[in-house]
PDB file of N, CA and C in Angstrom:
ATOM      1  N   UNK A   1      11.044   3.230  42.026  1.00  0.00           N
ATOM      2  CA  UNK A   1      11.064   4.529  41.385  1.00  0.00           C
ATOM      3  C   UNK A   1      11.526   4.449  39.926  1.00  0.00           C
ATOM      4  N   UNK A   2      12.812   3.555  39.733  1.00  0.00           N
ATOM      5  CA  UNK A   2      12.972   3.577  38.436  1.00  0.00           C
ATOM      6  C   UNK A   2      11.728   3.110  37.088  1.00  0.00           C
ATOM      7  N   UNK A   3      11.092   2.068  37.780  1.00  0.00           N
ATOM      8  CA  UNK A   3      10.306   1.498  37.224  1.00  0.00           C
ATOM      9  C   UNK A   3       8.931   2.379  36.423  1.00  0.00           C
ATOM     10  N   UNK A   4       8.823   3.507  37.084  1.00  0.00           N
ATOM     11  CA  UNK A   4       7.895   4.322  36.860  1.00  0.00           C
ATOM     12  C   UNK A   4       8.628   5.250  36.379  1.00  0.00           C
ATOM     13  N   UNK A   5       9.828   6.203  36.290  1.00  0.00           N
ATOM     14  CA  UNK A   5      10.015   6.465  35.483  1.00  0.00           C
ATOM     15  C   UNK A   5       9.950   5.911  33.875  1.00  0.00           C
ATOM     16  N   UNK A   6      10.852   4.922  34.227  1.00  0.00           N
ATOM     17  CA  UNK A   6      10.588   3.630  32.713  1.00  0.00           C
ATOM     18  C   UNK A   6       9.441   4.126  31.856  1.00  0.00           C
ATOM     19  N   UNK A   7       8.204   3.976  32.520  1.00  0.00           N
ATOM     20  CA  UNK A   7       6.986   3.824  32.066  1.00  0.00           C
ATOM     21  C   UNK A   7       6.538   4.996  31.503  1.00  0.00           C
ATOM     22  N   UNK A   8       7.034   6.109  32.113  1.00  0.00           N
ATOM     23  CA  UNK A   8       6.425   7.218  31.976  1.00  0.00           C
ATOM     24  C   UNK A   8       6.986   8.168  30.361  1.00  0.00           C
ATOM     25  N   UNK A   9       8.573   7.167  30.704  1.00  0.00           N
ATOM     26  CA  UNK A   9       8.927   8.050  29.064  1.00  0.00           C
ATOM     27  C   UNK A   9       8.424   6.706  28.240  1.00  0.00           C
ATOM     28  N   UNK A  10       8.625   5.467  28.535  1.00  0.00           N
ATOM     29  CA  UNK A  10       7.702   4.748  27.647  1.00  0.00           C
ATOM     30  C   UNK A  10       6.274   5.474  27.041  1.00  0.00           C
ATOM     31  N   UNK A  11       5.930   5.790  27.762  1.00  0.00           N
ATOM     32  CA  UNK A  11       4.356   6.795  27.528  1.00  0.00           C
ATOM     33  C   UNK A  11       4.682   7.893  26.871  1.00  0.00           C
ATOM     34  N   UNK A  12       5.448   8.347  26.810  1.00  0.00           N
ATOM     35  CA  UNK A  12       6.085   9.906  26.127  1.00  0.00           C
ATOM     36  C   UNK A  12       6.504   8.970  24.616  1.00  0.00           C
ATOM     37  N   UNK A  13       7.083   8.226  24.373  1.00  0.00           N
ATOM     38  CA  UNK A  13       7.438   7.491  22.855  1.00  0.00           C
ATOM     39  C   UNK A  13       6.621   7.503  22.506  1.00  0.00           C
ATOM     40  N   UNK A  14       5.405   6.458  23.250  1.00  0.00           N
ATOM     41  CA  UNK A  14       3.931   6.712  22.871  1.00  0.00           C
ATOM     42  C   UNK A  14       3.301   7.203  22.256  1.00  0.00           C
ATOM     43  N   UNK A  15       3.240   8.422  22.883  1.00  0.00           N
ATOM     44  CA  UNK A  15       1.977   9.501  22.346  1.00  0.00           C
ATOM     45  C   UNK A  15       3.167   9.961  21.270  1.00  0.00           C
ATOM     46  N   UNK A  16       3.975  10.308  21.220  1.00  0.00           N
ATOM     47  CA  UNK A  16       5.090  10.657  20.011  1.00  0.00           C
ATOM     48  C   UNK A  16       4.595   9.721  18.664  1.00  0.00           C
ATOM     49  N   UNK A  17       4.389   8.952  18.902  1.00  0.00           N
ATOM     50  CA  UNK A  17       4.851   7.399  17.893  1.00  0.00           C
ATOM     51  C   UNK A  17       3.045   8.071  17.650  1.00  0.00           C
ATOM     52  N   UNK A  18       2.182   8.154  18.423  1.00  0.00           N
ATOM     53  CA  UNK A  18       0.574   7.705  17.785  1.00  0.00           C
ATOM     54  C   UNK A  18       0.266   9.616  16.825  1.00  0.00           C
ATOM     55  N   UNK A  19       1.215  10.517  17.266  1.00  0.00           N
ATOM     56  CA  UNK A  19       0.712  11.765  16.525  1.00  0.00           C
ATOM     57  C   UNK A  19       1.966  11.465  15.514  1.00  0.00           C
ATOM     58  N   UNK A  20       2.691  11.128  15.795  1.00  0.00           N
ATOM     59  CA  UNK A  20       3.806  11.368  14.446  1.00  0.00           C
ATOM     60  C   UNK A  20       3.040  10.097  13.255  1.00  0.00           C
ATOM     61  N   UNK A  21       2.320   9.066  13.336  1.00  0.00           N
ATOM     62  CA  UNK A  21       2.235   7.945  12.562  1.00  0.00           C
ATOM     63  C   UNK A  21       0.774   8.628  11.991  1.00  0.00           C
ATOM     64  N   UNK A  22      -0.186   9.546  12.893  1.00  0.00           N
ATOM     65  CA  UNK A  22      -1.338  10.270  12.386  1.00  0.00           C
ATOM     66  C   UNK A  22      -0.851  11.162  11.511  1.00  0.00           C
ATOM     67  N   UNK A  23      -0.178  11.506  11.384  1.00  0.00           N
ATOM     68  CA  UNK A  23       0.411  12.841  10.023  1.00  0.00           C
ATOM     69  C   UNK A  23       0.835  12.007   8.728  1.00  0.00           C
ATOM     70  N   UNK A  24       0.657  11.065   8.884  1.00  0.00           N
ATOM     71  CA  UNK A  24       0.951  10.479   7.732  1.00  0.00           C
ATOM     72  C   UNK A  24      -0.485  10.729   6.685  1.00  0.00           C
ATOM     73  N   UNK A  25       0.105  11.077   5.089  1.00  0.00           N
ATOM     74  CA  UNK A  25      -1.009  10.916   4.492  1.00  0.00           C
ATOM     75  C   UNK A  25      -2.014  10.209   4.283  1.00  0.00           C
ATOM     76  N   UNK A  26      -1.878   9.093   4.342  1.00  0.00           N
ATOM     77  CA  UNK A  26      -2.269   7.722   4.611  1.00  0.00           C
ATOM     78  C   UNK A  26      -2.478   6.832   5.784  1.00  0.00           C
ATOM     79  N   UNK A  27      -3.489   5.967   5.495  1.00  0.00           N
ATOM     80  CA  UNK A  27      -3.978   5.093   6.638  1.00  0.00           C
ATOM     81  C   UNK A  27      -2.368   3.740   6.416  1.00  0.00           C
ATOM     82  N   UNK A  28      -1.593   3.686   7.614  1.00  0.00           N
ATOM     83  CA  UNK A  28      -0.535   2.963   7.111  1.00  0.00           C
ATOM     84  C   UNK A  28      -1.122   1.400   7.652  1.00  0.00           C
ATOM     85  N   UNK A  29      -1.607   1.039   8.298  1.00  0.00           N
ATOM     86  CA  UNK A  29      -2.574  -0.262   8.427  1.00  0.00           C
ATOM     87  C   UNK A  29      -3.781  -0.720   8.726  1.00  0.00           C
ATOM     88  N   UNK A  30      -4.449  -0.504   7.520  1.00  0.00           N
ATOM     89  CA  UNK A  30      -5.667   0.023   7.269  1.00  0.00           C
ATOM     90  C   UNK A  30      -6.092  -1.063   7.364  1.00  0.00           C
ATOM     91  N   UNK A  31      -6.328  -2.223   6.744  1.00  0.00           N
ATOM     92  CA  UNK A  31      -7.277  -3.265   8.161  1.00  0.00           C
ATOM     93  C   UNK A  31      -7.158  -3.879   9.032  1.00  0.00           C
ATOM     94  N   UNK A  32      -6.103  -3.346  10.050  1.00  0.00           N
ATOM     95  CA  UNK A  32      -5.998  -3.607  11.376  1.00  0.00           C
ATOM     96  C   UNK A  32      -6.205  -2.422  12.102  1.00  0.00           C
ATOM     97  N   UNK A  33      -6.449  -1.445  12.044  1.00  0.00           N
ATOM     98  CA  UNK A  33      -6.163   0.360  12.233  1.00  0.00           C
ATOM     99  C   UNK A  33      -6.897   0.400  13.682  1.00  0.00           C
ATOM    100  N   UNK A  34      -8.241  -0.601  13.810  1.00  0.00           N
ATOM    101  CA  UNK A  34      -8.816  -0.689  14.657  1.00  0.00           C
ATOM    102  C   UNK A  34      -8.460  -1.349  16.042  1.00  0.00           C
ATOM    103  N   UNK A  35      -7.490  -2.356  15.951  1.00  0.00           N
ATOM    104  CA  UNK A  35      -6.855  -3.130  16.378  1.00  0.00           C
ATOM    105  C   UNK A  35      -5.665  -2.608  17.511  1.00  0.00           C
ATOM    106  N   UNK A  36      -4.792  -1.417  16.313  1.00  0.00           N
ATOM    107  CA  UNK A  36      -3.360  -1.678  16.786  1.00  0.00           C
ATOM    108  C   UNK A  36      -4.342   0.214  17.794  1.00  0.00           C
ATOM    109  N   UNK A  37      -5.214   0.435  17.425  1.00  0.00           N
ATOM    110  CA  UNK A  37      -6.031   2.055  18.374  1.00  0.00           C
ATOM    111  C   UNK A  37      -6.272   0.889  19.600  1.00  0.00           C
ATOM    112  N   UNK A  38      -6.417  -0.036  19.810  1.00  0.00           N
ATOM    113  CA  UNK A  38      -6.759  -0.652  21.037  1.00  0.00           C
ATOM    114  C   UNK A  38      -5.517  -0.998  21.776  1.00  0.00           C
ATOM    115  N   UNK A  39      -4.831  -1.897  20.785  1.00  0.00           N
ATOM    116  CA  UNK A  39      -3.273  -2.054  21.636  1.00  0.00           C
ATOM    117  C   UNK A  39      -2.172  -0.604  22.290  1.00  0.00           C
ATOM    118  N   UNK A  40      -2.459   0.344  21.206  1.00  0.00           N
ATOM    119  CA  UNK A  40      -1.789   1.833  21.686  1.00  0.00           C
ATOM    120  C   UNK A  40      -2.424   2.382  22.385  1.00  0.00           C
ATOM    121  N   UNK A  41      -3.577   2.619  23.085  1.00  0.00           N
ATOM    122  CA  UNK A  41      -4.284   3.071  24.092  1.00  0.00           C
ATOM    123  C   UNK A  41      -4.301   2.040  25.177  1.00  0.00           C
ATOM    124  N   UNK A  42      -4.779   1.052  25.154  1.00  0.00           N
ATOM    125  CA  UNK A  42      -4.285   0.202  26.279  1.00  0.00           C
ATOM    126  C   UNK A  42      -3.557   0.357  26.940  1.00  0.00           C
ATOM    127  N   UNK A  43      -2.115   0.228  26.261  1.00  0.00           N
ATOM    128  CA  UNK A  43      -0.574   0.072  26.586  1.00  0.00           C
ATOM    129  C   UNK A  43      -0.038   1.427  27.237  1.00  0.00           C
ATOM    130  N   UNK A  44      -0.709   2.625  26.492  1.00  0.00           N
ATOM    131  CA  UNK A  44      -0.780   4.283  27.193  1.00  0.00           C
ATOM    132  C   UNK A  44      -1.522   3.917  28.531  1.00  0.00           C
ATOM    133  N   UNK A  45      -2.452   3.541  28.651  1.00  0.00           N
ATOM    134  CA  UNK A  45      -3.104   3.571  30.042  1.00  0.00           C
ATOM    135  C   UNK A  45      -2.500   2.425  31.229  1.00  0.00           C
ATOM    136  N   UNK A  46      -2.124   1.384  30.733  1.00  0.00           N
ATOM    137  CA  UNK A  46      -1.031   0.627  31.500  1.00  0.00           C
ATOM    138  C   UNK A  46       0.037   1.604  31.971  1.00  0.00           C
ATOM    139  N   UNK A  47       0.757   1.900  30.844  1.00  0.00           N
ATOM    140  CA  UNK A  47       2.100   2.558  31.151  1.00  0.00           C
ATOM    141  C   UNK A  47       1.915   3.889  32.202  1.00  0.00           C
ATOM    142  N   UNK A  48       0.739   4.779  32.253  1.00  0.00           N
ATOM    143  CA  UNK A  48       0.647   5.854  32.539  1.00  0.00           C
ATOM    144  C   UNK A  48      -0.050   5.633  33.962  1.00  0.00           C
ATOM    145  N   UNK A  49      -1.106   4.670  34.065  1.00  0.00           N
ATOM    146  CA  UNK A  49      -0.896   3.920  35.921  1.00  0.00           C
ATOM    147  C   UNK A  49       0.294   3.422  36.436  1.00  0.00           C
ATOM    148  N   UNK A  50       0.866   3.129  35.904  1.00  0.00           N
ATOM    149  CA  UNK A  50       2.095   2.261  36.426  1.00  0.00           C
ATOM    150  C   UNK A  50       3.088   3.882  36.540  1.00  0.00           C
ATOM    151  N   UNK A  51       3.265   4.361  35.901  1.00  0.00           N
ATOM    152  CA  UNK A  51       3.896   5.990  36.256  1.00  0.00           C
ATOM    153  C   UNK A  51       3.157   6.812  37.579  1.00  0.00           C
ATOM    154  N   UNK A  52       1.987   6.890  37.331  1.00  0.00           N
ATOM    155  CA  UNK A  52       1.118   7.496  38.390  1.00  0.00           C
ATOM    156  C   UNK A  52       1.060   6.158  39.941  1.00  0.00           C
ATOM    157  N   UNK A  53       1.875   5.585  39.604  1.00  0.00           N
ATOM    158  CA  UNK A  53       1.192   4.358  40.666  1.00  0.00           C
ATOM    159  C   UNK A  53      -0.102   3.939  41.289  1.00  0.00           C
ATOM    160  N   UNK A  54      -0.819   4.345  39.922  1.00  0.00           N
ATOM    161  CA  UNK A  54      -2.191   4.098  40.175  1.00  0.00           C
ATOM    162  C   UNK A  54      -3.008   4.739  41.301  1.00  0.00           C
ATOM    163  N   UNK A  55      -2.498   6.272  41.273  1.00  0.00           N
ATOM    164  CA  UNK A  55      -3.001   7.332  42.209  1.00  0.00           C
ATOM    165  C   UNK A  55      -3.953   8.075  41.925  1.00  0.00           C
ATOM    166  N   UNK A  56      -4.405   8.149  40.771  1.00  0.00           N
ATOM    167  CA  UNK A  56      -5.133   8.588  39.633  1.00  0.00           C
ATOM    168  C   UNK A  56      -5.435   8.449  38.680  1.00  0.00           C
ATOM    169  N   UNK A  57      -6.375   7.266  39.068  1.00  0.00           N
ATOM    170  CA  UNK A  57      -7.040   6.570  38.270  1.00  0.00           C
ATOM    171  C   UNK A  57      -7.707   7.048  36.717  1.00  0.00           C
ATOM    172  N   UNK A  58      -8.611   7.895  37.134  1.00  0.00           N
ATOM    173  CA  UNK A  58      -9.972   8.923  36.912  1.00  0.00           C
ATOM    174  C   UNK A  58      -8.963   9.843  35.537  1.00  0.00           C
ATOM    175  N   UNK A  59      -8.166  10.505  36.206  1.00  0.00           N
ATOM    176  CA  UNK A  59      -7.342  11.279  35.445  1.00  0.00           C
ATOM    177  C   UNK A  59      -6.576  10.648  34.143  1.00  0.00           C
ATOM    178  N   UNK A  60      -5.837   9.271  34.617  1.00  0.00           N
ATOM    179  CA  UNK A  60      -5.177   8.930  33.420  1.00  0.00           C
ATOM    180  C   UNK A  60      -6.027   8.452  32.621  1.00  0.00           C
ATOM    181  N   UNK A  61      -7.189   7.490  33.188  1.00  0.00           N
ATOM    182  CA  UNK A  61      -7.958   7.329  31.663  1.00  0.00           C
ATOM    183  C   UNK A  61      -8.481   8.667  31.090  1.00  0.00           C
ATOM    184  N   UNK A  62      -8.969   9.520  31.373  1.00  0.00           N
ATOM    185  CA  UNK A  62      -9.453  10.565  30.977  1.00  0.00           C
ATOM    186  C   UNK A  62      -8.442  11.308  29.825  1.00  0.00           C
ATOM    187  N   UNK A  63      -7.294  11.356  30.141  1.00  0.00           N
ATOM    188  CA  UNK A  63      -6.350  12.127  29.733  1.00  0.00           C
ATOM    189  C   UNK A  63      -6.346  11.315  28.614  1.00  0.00           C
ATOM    190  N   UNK A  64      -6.109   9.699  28.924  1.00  0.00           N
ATOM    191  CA  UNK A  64      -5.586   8.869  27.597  1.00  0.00           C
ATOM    192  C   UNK A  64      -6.562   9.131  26.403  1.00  0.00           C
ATOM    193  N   UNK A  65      -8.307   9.118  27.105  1.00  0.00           N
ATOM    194  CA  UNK A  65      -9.698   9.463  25.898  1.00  0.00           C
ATOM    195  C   UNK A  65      -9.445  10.777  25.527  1.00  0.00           C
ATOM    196  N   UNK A  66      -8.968  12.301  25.624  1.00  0.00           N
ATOM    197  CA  UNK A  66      -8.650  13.175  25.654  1.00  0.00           C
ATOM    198  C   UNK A  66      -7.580  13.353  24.719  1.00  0.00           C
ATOM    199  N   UNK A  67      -6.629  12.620  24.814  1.00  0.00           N
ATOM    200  CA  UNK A  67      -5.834  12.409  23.973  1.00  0.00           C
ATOM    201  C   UNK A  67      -6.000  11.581  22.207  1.00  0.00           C
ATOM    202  N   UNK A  68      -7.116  10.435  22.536  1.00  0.00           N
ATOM    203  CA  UNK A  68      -7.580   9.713  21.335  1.00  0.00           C
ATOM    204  C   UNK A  68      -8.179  10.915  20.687  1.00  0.00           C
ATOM    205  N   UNK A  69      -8.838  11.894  21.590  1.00  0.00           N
ATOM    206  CA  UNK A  69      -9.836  13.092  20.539  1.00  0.00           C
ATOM    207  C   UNK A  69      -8.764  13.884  20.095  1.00  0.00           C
ATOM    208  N   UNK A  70      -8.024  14.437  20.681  1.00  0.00           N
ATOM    209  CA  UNK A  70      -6.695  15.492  20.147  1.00  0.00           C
ATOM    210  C   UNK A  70      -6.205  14.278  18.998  1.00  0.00           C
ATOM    211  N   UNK A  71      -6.012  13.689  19.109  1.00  0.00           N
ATOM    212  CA  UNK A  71      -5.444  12.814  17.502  1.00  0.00           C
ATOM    213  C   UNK A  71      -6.689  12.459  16.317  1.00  0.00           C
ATOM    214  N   UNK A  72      -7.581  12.842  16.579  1.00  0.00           N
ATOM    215  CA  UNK A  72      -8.505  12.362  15.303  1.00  0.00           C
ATOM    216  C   UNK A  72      -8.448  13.822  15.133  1.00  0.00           C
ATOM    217  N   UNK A  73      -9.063  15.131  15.689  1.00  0.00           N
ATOM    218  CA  UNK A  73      -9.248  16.189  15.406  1.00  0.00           C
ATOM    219  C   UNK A  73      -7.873  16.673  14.812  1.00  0.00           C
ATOM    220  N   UNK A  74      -6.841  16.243  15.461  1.00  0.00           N
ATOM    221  CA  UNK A  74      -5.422  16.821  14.290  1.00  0.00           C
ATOM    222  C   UNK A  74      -5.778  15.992  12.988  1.00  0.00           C
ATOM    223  N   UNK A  75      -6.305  15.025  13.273  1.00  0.00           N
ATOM    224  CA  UNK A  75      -5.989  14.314  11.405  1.00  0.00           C
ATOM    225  C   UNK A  75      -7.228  14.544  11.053  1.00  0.00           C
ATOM    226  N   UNK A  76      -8.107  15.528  11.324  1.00  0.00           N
ATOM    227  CA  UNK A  76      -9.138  15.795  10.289  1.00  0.00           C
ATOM    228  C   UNK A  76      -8.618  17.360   9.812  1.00  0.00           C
ATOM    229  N   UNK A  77      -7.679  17.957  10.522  1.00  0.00           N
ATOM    230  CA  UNK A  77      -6.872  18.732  10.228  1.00  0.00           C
ATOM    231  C   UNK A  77      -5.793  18.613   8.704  1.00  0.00           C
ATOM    232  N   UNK A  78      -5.117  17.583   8.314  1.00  0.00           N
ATOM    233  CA  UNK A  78      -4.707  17.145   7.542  1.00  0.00           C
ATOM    234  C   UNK A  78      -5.544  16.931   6.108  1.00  0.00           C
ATOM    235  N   UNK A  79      -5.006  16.975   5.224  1.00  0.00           N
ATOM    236  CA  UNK A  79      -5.569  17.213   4.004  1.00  0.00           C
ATOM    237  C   UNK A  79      -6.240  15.829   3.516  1.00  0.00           C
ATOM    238  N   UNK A  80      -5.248  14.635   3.794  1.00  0.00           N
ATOM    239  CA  UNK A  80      -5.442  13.486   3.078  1.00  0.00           C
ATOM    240  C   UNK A  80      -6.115  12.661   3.850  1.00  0.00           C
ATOM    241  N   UNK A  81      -6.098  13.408   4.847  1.00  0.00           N
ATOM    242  CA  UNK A  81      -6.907  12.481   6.266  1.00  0.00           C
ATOM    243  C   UNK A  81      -8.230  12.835   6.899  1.00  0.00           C
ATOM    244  N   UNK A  82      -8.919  12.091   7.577  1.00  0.00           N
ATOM    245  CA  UNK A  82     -10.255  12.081   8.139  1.00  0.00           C
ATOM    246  C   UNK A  82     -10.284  11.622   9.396  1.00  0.00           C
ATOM    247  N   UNK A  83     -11.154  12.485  10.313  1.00  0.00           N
ATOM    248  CA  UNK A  83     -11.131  12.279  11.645  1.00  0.00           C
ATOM    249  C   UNK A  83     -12.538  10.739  11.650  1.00  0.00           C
ATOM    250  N   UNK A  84     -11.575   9.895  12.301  1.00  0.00           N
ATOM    251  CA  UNK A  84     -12.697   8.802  12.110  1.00  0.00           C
ATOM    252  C   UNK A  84     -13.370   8.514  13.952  1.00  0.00           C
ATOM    253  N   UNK A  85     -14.760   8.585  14.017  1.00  0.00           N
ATOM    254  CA  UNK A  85     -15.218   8.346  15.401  1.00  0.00           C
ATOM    255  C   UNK A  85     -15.125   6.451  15.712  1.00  0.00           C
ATOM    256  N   UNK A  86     -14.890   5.700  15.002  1.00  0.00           N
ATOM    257  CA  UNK A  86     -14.841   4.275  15.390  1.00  0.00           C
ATOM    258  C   UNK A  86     -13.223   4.411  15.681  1.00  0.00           C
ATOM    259  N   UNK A  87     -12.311   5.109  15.316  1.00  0.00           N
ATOM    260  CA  UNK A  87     -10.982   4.987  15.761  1.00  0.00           C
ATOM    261  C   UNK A  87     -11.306   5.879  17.436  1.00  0.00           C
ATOM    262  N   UNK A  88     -11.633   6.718  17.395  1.00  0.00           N
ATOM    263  CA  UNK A  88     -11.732   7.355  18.743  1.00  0.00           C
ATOM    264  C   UNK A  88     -12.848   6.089  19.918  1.00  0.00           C
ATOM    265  N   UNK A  89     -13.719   5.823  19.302  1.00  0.00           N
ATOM    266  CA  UNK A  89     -13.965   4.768  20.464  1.00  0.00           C
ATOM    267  C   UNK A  89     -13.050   3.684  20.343  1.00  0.00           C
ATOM    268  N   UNK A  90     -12.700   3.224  19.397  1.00  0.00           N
ATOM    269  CA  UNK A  90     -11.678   2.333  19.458  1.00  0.00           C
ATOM    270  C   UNK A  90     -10.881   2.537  20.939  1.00  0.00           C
ATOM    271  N   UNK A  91      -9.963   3.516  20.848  1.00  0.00           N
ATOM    272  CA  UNK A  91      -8.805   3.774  21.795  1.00  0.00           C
ATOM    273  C   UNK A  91      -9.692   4.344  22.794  1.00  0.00           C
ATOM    274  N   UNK A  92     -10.780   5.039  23.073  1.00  0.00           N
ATOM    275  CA  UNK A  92     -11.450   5.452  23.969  1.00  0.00           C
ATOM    276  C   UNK A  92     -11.743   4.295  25.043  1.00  0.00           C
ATOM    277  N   UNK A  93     -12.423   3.487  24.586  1.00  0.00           N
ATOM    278  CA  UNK A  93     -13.114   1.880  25.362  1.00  0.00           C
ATOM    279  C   UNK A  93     -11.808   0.924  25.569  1.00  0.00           C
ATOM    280  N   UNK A  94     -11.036   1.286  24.971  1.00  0.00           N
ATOM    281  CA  UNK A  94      -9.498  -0.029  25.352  1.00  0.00           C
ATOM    282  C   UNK A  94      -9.413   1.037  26.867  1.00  0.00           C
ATOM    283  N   UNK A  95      -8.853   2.016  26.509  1.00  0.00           N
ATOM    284  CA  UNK A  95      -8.506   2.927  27.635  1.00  0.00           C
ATOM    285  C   UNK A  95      -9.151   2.351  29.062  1.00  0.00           C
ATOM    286  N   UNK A  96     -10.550   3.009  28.911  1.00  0.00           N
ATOM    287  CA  UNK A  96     -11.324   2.551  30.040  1.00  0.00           C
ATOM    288  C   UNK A  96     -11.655   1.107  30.271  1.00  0.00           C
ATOM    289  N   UNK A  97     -11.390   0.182  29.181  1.00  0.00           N
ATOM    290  CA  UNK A  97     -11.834  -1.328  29.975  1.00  0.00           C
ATOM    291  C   UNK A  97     -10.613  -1.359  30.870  1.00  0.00           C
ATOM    292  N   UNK A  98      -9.075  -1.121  30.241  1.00  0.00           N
ATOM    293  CA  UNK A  98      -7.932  -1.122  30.778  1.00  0.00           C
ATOM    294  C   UNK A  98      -8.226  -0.462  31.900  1.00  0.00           C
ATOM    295  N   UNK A  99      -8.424   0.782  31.971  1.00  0.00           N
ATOM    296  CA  UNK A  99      -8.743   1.065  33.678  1.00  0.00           C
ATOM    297  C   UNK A  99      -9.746   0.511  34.763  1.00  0.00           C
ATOM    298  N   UNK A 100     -10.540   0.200  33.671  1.00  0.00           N
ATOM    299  CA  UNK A 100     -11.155  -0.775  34.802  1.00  0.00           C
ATOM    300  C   UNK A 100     -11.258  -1.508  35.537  1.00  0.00           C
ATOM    301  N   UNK A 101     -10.356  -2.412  34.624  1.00  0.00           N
ATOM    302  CA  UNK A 101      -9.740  -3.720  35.019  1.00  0.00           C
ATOM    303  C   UNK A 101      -8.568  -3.556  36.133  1.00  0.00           C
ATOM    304  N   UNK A 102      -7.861  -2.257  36.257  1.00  0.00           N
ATOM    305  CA  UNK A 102      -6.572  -2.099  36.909  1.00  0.00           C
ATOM    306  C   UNK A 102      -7.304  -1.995  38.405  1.00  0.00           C
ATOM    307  N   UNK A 103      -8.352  -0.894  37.914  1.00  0.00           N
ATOM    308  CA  UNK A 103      -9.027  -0.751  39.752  1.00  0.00           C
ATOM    309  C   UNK A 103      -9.836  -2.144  39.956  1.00  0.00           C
ATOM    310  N   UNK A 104     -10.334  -3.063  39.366  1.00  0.00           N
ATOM    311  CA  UNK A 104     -10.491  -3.514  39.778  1.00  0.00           C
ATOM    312  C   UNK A 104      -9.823  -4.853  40.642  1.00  0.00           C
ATOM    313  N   UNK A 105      -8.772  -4.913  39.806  1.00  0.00           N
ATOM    314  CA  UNK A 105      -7.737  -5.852  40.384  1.00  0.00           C
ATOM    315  C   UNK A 105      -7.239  -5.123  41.528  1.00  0.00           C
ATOM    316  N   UNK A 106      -6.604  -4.134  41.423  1.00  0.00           N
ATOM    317  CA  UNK A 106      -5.714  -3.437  42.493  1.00  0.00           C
ATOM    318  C   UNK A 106      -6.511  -3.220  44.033  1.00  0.00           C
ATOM    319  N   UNK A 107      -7.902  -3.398  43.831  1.00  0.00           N
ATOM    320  CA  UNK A 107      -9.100  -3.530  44.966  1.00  0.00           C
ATOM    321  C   UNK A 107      -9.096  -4.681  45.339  1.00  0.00           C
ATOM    322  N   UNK A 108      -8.912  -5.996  44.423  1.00  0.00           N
ATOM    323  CA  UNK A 108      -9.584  -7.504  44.758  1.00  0.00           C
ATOM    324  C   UNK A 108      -8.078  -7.609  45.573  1.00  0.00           C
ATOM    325  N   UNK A 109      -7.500  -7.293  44.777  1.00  0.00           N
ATOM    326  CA  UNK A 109      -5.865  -7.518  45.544  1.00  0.00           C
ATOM    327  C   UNK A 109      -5.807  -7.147  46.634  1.00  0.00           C
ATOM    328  N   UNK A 110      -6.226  -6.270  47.311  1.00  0.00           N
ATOM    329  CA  UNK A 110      -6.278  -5.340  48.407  1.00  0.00           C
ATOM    330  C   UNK A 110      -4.760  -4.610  48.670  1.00  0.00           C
ATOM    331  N   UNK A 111      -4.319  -4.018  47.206  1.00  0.00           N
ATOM    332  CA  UNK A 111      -3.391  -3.080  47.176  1.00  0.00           C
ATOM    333  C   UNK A 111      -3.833  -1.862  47.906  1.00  0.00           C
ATOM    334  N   UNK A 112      -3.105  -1.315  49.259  1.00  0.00           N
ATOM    335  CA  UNK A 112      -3.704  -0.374  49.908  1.00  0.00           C
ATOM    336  C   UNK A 112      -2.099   0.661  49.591  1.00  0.00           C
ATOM    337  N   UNK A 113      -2.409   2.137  49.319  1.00  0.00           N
ATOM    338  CA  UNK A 113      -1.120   3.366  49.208  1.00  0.00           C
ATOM    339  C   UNK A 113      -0.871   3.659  50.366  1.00  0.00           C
ATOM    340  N   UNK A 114       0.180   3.959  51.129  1.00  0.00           N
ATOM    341  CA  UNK A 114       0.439   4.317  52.637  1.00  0.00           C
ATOM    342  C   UNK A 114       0.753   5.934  52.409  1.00  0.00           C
ATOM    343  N   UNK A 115       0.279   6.560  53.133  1.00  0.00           N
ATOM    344  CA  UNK A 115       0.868   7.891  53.270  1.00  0.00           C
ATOM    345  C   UNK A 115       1.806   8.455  54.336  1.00  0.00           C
ATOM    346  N   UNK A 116       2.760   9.001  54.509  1.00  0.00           N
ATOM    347  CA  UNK A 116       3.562   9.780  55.361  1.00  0.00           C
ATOM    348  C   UNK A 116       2.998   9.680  56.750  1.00  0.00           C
ATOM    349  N   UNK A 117       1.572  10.275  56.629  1.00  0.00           N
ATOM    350  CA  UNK A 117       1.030  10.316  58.110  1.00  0.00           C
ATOM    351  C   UNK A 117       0.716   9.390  59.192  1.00  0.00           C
ATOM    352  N   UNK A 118       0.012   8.247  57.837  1.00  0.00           N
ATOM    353  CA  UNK A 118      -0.176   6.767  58.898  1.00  0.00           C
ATOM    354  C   UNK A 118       0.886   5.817  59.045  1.00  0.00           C
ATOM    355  N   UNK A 119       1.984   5.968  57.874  1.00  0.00           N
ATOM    356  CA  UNK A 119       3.051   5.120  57.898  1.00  0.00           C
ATOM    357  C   UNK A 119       3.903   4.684  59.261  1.00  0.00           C
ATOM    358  N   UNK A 120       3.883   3.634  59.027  1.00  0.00           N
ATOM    359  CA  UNK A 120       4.873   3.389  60.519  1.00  0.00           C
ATOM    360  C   UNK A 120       6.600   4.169  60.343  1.00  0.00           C
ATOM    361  N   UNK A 121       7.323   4.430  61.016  1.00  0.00           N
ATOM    362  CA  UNK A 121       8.366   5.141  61.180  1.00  0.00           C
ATOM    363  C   UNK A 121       9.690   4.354  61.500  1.00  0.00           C
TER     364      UNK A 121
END
């Protein structure tokens, strides 16, 4: 249990750290920009299965691509800034390879969730 908490405000710094660093007037690492949208979406969709215990799959990537669009559309909001679509697939496609990869491991693994009902007692 702790462990997923962990993760989950890890994920809350997160998304803090990726809209507070978008308000900046400026591109602050501008030829890697593409790079570090893959490592911060990734690491959101890690952190945010590992919170969900990978119960909802479907949802957290969704939320995480959902979230890459709420951050370009705020910084095309901004004066000095531009909503860029290679940053949104950027973090869009990390997201989902990352989920992909989770169901697919967590299947090959044959990680099975027990529920209340079938659980032994």
């Amino acid at each position: 249990m702790p462990t997923r908490d962990w993760c989950f405000g890890c994920a809350l710094v997160l998304v803090a750290q990726i809209f507070s660093l978008g308000a900046l007037p400026f591109e602050l690492f501008e030829p890697w920009d593409k790079l570090f949208h893959v490592l911060a979406y990734s690491a959101l969709a890690l952190m945010l299965w590992i919170a969900t215990d990978g119960r909802r799959p479907v949802l957290v990537i969704a939320g995480v691509m959902m979230l890459g669009a709420l951050d370009e559309l705020r910084q095309a909001a901004i004066p000095a800034r531009s909503a860029d679509v290679s940053d949104f697939l950027a973090g869009a496609l990390s997201a989902g390879v990352t989920g992909a990869v989770l169901m697919w491991t967590s299947q090959k693994t044959g990680v099975k969730k027990s529920c209340a009902e079938s659980s032994q007692q």
